[in-house]
C-alpha atoms as a PDB file:
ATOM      1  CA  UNK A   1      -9.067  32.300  52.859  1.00  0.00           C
ATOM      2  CA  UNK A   2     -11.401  34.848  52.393  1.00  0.00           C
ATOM      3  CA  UNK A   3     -14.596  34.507  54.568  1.00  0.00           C
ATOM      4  CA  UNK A   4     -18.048  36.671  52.963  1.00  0.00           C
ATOM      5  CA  UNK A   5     -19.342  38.139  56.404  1.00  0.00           C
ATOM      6  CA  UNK A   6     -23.438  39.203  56.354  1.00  0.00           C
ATOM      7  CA  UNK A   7     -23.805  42.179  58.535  1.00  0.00           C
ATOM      8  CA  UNK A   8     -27.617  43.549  59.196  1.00  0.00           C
ATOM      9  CA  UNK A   9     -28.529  47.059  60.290  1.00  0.00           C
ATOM     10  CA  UNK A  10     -31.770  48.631  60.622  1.00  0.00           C
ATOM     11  CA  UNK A  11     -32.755  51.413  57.787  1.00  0.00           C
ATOM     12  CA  UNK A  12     -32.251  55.000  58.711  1.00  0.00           C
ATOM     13  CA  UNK A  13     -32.664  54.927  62.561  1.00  0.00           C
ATOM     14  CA  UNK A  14     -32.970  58.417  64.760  1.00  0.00           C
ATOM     15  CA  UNK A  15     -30.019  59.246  67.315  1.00  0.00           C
ATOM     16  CA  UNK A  16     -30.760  57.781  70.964  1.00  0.00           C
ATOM     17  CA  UNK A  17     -32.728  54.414  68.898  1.00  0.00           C
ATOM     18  CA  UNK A  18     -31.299  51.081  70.699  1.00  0.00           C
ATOM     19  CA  UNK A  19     -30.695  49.082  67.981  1.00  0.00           C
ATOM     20  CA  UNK A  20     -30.026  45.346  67.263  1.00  0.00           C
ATOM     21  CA  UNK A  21     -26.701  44.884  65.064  1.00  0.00           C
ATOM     22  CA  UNK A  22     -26.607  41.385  63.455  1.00  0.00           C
ATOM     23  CA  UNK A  23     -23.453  40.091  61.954  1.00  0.00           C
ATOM     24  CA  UNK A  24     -22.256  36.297  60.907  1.00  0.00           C
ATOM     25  CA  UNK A  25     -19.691  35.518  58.854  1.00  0.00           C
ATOM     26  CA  UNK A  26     -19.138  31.916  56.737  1.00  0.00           C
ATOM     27  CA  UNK A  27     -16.284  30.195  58.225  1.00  0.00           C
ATOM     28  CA  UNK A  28     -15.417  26.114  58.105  1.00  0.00           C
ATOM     29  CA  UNK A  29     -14.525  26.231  62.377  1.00  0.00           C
ATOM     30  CA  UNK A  30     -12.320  23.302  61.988  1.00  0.00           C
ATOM     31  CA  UNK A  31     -12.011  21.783  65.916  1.00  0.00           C
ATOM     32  CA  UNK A  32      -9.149  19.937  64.890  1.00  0.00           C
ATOM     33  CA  UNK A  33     -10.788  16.267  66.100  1.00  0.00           C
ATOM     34  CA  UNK A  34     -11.485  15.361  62.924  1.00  0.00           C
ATOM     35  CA  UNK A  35      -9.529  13.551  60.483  1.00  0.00           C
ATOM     36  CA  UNK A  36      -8.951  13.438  56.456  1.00  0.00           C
ATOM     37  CA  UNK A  37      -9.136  11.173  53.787  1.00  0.00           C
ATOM     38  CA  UNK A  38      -5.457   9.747  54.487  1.00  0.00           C
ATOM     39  CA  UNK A  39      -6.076   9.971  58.391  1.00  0.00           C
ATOM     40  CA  UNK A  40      -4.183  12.968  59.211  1.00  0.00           C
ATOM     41  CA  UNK A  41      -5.625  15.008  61.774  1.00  0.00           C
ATOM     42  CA  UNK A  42      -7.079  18.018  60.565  1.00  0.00           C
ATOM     43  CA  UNK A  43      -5.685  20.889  62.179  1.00  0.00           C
ATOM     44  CA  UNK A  44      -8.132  23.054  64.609  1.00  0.00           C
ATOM     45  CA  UNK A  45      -9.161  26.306  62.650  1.00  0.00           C
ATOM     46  CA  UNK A  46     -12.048  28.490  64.224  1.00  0.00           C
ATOM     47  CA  UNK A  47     -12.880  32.227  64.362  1.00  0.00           C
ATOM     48  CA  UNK A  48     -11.074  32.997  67.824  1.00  0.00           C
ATOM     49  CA  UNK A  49     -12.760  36.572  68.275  1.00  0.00           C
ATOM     50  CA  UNK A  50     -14.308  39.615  66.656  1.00  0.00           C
ATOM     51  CA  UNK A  51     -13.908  42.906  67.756  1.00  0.00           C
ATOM     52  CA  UNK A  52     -16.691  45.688  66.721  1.00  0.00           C
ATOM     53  CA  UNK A  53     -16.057  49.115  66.564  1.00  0.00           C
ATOM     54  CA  UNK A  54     -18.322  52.121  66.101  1.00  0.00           C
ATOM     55  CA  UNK A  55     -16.561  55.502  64.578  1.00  0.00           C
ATOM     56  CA  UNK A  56     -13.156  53.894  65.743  1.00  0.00           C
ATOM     57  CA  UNK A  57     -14.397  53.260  69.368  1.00  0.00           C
ATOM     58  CA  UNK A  58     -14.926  49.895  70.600  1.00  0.00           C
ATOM     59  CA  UNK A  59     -18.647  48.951  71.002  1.00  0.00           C
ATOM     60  CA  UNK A  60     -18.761  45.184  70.860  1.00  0.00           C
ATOM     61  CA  UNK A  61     -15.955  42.178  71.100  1.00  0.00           C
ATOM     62  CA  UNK A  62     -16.272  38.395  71.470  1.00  0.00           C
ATOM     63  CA  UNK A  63     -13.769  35.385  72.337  1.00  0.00           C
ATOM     64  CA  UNK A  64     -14.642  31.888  70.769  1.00  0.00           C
ATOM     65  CA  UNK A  65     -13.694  28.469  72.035  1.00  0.00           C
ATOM     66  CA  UNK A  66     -13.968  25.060  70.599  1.00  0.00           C
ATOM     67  CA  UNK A  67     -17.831  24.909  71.147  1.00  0.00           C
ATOM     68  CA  UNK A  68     -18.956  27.366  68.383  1.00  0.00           C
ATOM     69  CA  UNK A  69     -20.650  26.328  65.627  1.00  0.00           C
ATOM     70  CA  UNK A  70     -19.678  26.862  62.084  1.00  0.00           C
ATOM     71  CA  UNK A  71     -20.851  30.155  60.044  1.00  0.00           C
ATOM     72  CA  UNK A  72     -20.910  31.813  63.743  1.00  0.00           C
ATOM     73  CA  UNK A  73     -23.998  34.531  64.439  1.00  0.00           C
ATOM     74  CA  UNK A  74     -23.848  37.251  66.734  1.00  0.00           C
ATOM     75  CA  UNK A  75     -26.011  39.895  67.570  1.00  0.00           C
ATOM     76  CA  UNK A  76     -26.108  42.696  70.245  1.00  0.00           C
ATOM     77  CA  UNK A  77     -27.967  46.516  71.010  1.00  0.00           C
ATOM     78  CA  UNK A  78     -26.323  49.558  71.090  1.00  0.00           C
ATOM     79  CA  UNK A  79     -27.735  53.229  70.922  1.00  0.00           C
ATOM     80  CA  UNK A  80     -26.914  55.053  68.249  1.00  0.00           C
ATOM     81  CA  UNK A  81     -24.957  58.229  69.473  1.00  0.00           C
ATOM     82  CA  UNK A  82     -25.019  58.909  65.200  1.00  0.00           C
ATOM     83  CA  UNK A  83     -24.051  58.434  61.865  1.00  0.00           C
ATOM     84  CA  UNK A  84     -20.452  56.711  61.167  1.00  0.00           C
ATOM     85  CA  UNK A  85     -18.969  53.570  60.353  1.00  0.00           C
ATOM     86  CA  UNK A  86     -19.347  49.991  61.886  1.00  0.00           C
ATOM     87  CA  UNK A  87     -15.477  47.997  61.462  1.00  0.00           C
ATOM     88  CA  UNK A  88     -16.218  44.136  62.008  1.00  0.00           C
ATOM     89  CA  UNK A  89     -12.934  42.598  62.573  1.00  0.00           C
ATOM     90  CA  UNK A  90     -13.150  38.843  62.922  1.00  0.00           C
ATOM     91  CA  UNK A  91      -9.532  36.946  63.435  1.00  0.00           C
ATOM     92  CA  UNK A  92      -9.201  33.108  62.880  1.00  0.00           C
ATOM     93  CA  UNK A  93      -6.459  30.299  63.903  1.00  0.00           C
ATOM     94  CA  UNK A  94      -4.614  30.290  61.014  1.00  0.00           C
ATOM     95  CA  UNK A  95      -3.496  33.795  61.638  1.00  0.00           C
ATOM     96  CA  UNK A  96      -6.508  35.129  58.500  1.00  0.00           C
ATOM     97  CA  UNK A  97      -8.099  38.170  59.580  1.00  0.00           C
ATOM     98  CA  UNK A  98     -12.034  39.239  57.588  1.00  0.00           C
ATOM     99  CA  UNK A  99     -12.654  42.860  58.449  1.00  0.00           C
ATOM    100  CA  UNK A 100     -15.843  44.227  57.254  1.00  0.00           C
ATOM    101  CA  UNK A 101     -16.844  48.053  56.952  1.00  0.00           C
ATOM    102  CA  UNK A 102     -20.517  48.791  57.163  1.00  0.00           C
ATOM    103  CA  UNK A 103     -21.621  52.217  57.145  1.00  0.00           C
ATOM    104  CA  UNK A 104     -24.955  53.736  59.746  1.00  0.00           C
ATOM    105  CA  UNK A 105     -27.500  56.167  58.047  1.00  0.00           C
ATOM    106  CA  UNK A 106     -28.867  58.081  60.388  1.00  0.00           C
ATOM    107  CA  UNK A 107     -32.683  60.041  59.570  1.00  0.00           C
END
């Protein structure tokens, strides 16, 4: 399954800027209470967490339950130390992992 994952930065922002990371990522989030066609149970299938790092060091990571909604949106601040690499790693039920690589352009 692949999952496309939108992931917004700000443009070019100076080291020591707090900035707001947004990231969500289109996924079914099947809570396994519904049923199909023939009346089988669908089985439960939601993103279970994402971990975010920032030039390989952890900077952001999440656990989802049963309650979250589908196409999941998250957003949180950091400061930006500088320039690297954002890694989005977002791991489902059915064992799929999405990982995302989003660069940060620094002025």
């Amino acid at each position: 399954m692949t999952n496309k994952t939108r992931i917004k930065l700000p443009e070019n922002p100076a080291v020591g800027d707090v900035i707001e990371i947004r990231a969500l990522i289109n996924h079914v989030m099947e809570t396994g209470n519904r049923k199909d066609a023939a009346g089988q149970v669908i089985p439960r299938n939601i993103v279970k967490s994402l971990t975010v790092t920032f030039a390989s060091i952890p900077v952001f990571s999440a656990e989802f339950g049963p309650g979250i909604s589908s196409n999941p949106f998250v957003a949180f601040y950091m400061r930006v130390p500088g320039p690297g690499e954002f890694v989005f790693t977002w791991e489902d039920d059915d064992g799929h992992t999405t990982i995302e690589r989003t660069p940060l352009n620094v002025a």
